[in-house]
C-alpha atoms as a PDB file:
ATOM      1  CA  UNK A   1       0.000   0.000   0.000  1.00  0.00           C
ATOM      2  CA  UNK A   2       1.377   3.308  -1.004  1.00  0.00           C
ATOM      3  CA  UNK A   3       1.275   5.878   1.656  1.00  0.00           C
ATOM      4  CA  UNK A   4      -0.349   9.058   1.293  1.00  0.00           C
ATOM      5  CA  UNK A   5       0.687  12.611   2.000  1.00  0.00           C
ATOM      6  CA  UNK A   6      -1.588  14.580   4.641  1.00  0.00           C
ATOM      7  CA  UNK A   7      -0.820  17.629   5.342  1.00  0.00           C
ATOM      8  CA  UNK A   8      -2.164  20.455   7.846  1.00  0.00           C
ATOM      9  CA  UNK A   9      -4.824  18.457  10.089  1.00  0.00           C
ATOM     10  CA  UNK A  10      -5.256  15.483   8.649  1.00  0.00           C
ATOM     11  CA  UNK A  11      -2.330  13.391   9.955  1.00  0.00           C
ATOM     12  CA  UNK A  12      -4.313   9.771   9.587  1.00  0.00           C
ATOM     13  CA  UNK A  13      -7.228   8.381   7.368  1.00  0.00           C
ATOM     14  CA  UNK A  14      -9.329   8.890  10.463  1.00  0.00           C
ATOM     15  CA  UNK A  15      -8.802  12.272  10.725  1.00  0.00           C
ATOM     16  CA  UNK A  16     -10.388  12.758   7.274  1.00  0.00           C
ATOM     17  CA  UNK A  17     -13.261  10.773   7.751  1.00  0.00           C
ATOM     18  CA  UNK A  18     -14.019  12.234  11.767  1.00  0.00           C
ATOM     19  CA  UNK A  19     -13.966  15.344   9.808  1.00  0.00           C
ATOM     20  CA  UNK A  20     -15.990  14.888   6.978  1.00  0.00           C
ATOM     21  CA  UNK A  21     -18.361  12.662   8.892  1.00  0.00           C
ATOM     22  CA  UNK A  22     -17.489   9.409   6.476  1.00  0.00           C
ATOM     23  CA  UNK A  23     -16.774   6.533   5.795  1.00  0.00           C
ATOM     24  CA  UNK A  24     -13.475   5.971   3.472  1.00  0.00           C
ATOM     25  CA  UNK A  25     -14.225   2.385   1.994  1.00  0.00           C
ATOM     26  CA  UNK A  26     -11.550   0.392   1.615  1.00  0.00           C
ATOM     27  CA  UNK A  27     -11.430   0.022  -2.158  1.00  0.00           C
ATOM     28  CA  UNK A  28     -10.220   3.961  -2.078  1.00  0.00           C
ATOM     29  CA  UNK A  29      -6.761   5.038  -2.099  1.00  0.00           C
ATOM     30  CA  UNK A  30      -5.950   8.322  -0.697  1.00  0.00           C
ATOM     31  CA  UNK A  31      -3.206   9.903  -2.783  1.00  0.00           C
ATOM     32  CA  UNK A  32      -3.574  13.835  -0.858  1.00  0.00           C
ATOM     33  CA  UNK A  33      -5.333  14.981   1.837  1.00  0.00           C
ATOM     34  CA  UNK A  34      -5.076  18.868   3.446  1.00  0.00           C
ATOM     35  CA  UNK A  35      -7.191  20.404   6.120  1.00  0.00           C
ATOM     36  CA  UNK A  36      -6.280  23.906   6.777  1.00  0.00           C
ATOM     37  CA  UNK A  37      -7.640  26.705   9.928  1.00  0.00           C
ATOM     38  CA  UNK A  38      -6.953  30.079   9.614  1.00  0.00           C
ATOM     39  CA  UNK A  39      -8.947  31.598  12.587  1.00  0.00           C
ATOM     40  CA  UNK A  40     -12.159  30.378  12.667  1.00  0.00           C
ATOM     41  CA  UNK A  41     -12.097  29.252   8.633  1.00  0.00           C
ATOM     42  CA  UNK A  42     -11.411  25.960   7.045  1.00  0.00           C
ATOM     43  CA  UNK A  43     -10.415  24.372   3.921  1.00  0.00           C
ATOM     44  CA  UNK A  44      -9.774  21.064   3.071  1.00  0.00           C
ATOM     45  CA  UNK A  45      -8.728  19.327  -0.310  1.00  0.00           C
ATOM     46  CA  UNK A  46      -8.795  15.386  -0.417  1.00  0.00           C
ATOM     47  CA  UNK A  47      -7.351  13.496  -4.011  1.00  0.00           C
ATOM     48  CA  UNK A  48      -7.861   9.535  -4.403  1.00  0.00           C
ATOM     49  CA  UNK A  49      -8.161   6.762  -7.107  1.00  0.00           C
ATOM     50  CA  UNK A  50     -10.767   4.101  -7.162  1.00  0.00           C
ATOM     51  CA  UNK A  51     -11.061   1.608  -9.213  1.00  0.00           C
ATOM     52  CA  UNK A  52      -8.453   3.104 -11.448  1.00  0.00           C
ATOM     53  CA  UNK A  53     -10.251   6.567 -11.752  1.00  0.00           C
ATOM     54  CA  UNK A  54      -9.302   9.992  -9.915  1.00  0.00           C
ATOM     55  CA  UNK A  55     -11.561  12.004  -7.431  1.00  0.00           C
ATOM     56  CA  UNK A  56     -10.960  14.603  -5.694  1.00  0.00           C
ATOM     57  CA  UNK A  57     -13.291  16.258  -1.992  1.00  0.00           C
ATOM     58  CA  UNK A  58     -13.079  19.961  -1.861  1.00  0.00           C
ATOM     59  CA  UNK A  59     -14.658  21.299   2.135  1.00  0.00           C
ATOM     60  CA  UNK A  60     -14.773  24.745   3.348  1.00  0.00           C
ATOM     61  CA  UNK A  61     -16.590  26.066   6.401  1.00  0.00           C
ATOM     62  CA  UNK A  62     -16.405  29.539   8.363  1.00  0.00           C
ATOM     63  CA  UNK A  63     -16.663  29.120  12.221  1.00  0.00           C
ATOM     64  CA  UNK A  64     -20.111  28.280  12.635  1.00  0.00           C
ATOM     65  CA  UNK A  65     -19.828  24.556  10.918  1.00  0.00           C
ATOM     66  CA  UNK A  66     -16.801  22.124  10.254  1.00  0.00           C
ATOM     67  CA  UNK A  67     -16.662  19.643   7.123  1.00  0.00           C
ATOM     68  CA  UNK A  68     -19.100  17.629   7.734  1.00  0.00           C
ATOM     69  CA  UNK A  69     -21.614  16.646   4.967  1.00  0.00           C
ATOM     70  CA  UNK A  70     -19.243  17.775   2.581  1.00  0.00           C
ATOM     71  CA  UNK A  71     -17.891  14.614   1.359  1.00  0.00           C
ATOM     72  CA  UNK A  72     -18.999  15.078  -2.656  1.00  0.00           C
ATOM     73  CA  UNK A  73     -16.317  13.701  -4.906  1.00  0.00           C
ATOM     74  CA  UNK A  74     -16.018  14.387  -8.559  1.00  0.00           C
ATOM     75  CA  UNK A  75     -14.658  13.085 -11.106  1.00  0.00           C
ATOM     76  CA  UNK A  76     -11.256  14.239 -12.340  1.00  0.00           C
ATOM     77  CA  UNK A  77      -8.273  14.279 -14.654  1.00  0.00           C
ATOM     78  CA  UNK A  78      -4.440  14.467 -13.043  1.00  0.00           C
ATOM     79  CA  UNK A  79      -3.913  17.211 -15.934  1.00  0.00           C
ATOM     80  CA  UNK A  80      -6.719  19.486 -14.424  1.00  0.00           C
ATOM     81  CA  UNK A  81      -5.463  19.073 -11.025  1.00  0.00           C
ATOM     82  CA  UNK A  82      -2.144  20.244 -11.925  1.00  0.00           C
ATOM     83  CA  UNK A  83      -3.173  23.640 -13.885  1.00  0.00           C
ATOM     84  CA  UNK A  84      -4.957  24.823 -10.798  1.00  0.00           C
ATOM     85  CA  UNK A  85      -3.625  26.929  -7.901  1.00  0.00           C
ATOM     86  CA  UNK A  86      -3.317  25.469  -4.801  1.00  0.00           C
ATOM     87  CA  UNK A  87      -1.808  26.397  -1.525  1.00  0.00           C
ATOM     88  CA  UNK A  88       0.465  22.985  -1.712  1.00  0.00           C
ATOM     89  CA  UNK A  89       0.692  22.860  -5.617  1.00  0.00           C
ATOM     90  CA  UNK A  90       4.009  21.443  -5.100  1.00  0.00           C
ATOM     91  CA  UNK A  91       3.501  18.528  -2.226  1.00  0.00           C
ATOM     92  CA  UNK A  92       0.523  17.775  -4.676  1.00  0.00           C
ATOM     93  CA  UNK A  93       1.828  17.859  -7.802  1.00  0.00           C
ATOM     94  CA  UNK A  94       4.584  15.309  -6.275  1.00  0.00           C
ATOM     95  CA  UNK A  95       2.244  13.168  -4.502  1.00  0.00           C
ATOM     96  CA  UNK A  96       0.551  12.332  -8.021  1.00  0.00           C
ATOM     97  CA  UNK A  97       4.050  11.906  -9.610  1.00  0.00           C
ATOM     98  CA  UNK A  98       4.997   9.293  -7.299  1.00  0.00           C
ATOM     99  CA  UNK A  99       1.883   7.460  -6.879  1.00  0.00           C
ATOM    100  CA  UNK A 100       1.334   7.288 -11.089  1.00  0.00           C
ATOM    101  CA  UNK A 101       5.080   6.601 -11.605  1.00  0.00           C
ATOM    102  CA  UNK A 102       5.226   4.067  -8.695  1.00  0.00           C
ATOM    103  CA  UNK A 103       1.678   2.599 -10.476  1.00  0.00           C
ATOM    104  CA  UNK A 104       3.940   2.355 -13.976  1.00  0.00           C
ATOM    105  CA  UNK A 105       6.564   0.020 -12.521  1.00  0.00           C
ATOM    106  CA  UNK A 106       3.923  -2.471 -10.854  1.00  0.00           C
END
């Protein structure tokens, strides 16, 4: 099992699902996983392949709320993840290097 980064908050799968209030089957792979307070704001970005396709959990919430009930993946491409800005462009850009070269050599 290849290990995923998580940065900010989320320092276990646990974390992401007591946050989100879900449950992370086990056929999902988390590749990236960031949860973010700046005061009393959040944001949280979560990436991961199942069944060979990409998804990626965006949450936000001001102080009144956290994360939960915001577990909506969509559908994605690794090319549209990596044209977007992002706080930790570079940790994810390299997370999805490693994980789709490390996939190659399997």
């Amino acid at each position: 099992m290849k290990a995923p980064v998580l940065l900010g908050l989320f320092k276990r799968i646990e974390d992401i699902e007591r946050e989100f209030e879900c449950q992370i089957s086990s056929d999902i792979s988390i590749i990236f996983a960031q949860y973010d307070i700046d005061g009393y704001e959040g944001d949280a970005h979560v990436v991961y392949e199942q069944a060979g396709k990409l998804y990626e959990v965006y949450g936000g919430h001001c102080s009144c709320y956290g994360l939960e009930g915001q577990w909506l993946p969509e559908k994605t491409m690794i090319d549209a993840i990596k044209m977007r800005k992002h706080p930790y462009r570079y940790e994810l850009n390299t997370a999805l290097d490693a994980w789709f070269n490390l996939e190659k050599v399997q």
